[in-house]
C-alpha atoms as a PDB file:
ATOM      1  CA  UNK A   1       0.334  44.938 -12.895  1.00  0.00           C
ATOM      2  CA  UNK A   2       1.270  42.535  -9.808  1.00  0.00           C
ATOM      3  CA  UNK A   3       4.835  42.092  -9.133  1.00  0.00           C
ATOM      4  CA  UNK A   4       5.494  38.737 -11.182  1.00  0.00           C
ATOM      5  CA  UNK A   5       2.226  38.842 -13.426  1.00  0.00           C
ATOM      6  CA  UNK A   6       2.604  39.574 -16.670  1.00  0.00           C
ATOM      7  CA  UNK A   7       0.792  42.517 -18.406  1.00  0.00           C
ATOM      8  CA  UNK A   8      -2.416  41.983 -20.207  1.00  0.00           C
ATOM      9  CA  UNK A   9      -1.615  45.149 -21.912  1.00  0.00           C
ATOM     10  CA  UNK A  10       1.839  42.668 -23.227  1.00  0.00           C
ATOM     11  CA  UNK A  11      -0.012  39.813 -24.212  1.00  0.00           C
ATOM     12  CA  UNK A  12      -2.963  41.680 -25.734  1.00  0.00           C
ATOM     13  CA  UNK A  13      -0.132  43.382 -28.356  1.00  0.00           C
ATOM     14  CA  UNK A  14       1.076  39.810 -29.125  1.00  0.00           C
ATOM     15  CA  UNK A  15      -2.281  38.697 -30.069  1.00  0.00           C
ATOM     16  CA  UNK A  16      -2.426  41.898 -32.529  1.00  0.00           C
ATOM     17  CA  UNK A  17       0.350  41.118 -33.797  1.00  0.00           C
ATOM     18  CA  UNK A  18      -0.020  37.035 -34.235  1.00  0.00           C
ATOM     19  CA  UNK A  19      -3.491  37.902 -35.727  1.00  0.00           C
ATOM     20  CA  UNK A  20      -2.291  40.502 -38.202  1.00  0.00           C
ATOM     21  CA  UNK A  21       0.838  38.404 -39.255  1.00  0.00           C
ATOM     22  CA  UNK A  22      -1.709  35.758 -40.512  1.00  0.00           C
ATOM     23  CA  UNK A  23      -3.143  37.490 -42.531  1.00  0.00           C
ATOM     24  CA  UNK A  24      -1.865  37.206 -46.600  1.00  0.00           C
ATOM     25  CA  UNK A  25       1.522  39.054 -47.660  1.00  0.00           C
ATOM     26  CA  UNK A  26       0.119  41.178 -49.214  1.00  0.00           C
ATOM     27  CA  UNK A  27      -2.924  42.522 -47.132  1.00  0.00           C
ATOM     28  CA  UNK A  28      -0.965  42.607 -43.456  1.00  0.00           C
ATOM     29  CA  UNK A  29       0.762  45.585 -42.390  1.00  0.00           C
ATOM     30  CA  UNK A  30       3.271  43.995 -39.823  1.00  0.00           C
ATOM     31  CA  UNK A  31       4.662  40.908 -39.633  1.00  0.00           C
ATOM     32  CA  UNK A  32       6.454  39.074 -36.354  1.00  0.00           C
ATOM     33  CA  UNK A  33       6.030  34.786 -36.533  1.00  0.00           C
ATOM     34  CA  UNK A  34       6.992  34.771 -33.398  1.00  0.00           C
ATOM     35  CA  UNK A  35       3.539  36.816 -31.704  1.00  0.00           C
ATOM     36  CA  UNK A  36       0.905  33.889 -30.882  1.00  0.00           C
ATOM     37  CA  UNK A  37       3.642  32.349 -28.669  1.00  0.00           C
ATOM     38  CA  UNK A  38       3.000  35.229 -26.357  1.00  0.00           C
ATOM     39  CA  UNK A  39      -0.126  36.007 -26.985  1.00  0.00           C
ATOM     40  CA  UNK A  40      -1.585  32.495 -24.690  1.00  0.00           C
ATOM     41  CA  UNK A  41      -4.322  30.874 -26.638  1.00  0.00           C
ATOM     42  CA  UNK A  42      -7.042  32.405 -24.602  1.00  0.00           C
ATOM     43  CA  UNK A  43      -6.380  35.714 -25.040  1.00  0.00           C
ATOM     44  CA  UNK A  44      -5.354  35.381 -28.807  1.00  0.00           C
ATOM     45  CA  UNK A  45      -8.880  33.865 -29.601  1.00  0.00           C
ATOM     46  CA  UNK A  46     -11.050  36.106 -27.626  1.00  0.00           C
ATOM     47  CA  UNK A  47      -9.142  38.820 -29.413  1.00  0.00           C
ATOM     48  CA  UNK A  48      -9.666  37.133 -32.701  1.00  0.00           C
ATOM     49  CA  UNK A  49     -13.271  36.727 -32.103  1.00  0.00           C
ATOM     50  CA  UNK A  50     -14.011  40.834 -30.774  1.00  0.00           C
ATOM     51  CA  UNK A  51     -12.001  41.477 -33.720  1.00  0.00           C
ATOM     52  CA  UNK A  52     -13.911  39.239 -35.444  1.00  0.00           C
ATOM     53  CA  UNK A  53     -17.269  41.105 -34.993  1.00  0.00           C
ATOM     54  CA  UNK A  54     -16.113  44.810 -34.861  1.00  0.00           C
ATOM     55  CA  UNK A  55     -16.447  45.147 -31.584  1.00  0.00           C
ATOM     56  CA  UNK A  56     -12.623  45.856 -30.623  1.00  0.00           C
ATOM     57  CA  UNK A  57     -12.951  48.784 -33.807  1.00  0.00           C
ATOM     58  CA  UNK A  58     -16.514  50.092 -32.345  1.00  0.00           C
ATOM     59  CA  UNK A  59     -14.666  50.575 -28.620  1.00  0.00           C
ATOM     60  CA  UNK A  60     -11.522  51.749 -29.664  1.00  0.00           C
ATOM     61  CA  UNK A  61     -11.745  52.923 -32.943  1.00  0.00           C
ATOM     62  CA  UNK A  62      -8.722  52.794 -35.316  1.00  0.00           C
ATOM     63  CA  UNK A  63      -6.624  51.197 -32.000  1.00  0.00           C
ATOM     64  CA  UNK A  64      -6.004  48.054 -34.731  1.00  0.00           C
ATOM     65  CA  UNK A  65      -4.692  50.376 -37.005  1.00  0.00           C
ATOM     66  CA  UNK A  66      -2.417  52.189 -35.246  1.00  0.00           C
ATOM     67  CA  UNK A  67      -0.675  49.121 -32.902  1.00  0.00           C
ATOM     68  CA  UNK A  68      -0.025  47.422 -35.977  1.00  0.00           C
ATOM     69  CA  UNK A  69       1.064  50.493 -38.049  1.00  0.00           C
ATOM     70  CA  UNK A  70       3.064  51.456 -34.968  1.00  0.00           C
ATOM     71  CA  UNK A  71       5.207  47.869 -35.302  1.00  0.00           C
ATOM     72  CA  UNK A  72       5.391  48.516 -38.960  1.00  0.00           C
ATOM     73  CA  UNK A  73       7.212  52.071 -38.280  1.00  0.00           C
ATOM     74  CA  UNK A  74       9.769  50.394 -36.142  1.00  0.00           C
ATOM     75  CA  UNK A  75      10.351  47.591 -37.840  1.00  0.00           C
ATOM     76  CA  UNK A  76      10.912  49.735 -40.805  1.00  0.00           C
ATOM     77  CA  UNK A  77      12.877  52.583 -38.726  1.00  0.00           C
ATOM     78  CA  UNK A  78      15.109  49.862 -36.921  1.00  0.00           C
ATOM     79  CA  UNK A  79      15.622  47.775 -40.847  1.00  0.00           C
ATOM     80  CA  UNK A  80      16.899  50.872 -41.773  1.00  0.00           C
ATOM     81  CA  UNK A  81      19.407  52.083 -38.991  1.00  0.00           C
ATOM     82  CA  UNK A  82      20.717  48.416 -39.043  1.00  0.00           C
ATOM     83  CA  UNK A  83      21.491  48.748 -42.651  1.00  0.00           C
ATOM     84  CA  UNK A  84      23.634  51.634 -41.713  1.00  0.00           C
ATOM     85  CA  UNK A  85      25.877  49.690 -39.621  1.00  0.00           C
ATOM     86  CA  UNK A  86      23.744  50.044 -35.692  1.00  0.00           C
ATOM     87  CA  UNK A  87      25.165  47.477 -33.873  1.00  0.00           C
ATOM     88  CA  UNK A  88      23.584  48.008 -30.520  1.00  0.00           C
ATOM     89  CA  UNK A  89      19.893  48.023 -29.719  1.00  0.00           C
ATOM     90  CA  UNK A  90      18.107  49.261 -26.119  1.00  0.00           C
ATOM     91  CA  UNK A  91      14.408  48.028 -25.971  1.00  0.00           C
ATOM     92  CA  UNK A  92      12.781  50.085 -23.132  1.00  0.00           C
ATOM     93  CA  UNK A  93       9.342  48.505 -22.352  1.00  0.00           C
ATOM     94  CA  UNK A  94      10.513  45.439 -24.507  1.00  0.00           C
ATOM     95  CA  UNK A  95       7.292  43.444 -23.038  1.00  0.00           C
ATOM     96  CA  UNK A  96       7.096  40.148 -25.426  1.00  0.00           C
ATOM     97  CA  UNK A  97       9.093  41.988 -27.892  1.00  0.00           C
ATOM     98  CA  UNK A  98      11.005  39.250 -31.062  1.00  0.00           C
ATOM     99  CA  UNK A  99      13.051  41.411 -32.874  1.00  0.00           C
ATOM    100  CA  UNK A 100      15.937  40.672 -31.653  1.00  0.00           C
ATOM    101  CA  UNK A 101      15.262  36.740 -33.020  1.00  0.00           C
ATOM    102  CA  UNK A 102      13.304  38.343 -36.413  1.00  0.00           C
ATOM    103  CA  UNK A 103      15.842  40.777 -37.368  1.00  0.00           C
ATOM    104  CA  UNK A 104      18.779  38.657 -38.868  1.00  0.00           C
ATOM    105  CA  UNK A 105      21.244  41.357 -38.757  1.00  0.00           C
ATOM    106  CA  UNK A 106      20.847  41.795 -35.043  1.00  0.00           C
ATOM    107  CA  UNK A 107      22.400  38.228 -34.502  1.00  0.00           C
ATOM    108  CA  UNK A 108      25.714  40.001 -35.009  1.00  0.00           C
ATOM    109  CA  UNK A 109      25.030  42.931 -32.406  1.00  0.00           C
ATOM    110  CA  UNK A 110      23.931  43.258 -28.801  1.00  0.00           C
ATOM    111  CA  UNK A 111      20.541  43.953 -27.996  1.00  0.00           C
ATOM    112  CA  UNK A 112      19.340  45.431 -24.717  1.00  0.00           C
ATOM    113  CA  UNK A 113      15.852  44.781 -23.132  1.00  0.00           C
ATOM    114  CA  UNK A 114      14.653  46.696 -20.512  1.00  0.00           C
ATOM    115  CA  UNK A 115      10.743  46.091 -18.722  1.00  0.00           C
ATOM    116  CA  UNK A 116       8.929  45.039 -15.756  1.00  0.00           C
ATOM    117  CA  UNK A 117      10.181  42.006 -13.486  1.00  0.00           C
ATOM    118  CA  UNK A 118       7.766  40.031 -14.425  1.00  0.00           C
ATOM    119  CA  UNK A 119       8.338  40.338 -17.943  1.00  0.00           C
ATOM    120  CA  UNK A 120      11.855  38.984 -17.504  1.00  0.00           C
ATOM    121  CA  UNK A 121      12.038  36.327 -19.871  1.00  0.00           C
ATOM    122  CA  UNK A 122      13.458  33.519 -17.636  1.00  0.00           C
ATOM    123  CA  UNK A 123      10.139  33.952 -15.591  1.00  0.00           C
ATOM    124  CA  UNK A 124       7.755  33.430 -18.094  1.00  0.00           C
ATOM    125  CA  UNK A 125       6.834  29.789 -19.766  1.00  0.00           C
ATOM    126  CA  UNK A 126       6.328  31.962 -23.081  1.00  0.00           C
ATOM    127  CA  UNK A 127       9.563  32.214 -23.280  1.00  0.00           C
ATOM    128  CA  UNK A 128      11.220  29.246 -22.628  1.00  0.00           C
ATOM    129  CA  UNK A 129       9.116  27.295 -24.836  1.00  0.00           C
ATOM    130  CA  UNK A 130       9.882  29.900 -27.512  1.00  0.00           C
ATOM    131  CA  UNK A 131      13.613  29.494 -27.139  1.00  0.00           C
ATOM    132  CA  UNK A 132      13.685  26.028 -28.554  1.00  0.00           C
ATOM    133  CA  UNK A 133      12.699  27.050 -31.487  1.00  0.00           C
ATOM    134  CA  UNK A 134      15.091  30.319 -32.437  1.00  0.00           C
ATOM    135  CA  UNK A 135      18.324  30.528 -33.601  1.00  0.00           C
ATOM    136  CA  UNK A 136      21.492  32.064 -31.248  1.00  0.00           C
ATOM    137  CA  UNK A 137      22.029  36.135 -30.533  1.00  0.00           C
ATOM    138  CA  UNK A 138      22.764  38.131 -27.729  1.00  0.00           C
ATOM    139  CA  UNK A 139      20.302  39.505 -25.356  1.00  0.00           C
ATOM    140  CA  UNK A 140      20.881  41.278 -21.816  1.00  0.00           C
ATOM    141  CA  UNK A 141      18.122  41.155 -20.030  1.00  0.00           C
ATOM    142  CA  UNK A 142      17.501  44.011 -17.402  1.00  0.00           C
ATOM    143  CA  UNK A 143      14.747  44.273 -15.230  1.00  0.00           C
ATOM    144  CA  UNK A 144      13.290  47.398 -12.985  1.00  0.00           C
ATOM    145  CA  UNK A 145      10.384  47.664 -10.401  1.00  0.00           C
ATOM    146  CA  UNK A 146       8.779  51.043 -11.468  1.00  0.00           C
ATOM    147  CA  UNK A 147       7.607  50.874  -7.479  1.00  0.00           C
ATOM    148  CA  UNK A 148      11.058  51.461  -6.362  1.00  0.00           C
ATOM    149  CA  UNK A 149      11.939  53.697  -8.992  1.00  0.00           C
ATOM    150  CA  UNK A 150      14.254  53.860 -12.383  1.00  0.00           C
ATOM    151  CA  UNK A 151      17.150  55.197 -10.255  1.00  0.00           C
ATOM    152  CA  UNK A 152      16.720  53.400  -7.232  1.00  0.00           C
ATOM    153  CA  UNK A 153      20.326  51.033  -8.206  1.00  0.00           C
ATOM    154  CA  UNK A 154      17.671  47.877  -7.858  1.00  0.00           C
ATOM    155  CA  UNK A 155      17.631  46.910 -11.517  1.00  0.00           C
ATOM    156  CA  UNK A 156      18.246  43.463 -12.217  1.00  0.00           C
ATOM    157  CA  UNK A 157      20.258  42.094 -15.213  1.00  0.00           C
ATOM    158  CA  UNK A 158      21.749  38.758 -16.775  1.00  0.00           C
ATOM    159  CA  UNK A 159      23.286  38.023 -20.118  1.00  0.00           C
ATOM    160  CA  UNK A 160      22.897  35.264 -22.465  1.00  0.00           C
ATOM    161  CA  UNK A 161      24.158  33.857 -25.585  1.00  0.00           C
ATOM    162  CA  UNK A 162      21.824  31.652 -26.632  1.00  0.00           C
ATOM    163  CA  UNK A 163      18.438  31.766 -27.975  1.00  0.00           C
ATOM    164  CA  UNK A 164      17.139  30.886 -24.690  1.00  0.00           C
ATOM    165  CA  UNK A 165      16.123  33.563 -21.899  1.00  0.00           C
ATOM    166  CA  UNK A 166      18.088  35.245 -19.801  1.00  0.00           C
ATOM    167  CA  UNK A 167      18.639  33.766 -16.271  1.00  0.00           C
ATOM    168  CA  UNK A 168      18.478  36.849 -13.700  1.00  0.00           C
ATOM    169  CA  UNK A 169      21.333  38.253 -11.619  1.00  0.00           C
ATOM    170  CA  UNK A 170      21.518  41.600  -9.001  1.00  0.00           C
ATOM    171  CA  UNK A 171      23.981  44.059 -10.678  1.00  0.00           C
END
């Protein structure tokens, strides 16, 4: 990944996820209405349309199955911690991760996201348009360059209360 590109890796799990969260109630295994906003429509259709004709099962078979039975487990793993009272949530790799806008009782607790610079949400357009449309929480936003190393005291952080993303600051 270049320094302030986002991952394809990122927005190719946002497309799963935006194309298995259309699918009926009853036939999807996760759900997050927030995915296609990441996803970028290019990617989400050419995803859509490999998907479409078996090709993304015939060149990585059962990949489908488990990214979107992966988001299922935590989904269900954090639903239940947060109906034991967690209050505090660290996302490491967060990527274009929504829970902390789908999961209603995290609007009352602080939720950590740590990735890749150029994941950061204030520098991605993904983002911003996103934040127009969510309701209020609190997010800290803290950034790393893997190239300088996890313990290198070069993280990056910033703090917001609103829906919108977090604007960047050196800590």
């Amino acid at each position: 990944m270049r320094k302030w590109q986002s991952s394809l890796t990122t927005a190719g799990i946002a497309a799963v996820r935006a194309i298995e969260s259309e699918k009926p109630a009853g036939e999807r295994v996760c759900y997050d209405p927030y995915a296609r906003r990441f996803a970028g429509a290019g990617l989400y259709h050419v995803v859509q349309f490999f998907t479409s004709l078996g090709y993304a099962n015939w060149r990585g078979p059962g990949l489908w199955e488990f990214l979107v039975a992966r988001e299922r487990y935590i989904d269900d793993y954090l639903e239940t911690r947060l109906s034991e009272g967690l209050e505090q949530l660290v996302i490491l790799g967060a990527g274009y991760d929504a829970r902390a806008y789908r999961f209603e009782a995290l609007k009352a607790g602080k939720v950590f996201e740590v990735d890749h610079p150029a994941l950061r949400p204030s520098s991605s357009r993904s983002w911003r348009r996103f934040s127009a449309h969510v309701r209020r929480t609190s997010r800290t936003c803290r950034s790393t360059s893997t190239s300088r190393g996890w313990r290198s005291g070069s993280s990056e952080a910033a703090t917001t209360t609103a829906a919108g993303p977090c604007s960047s600051g050196r800590v």
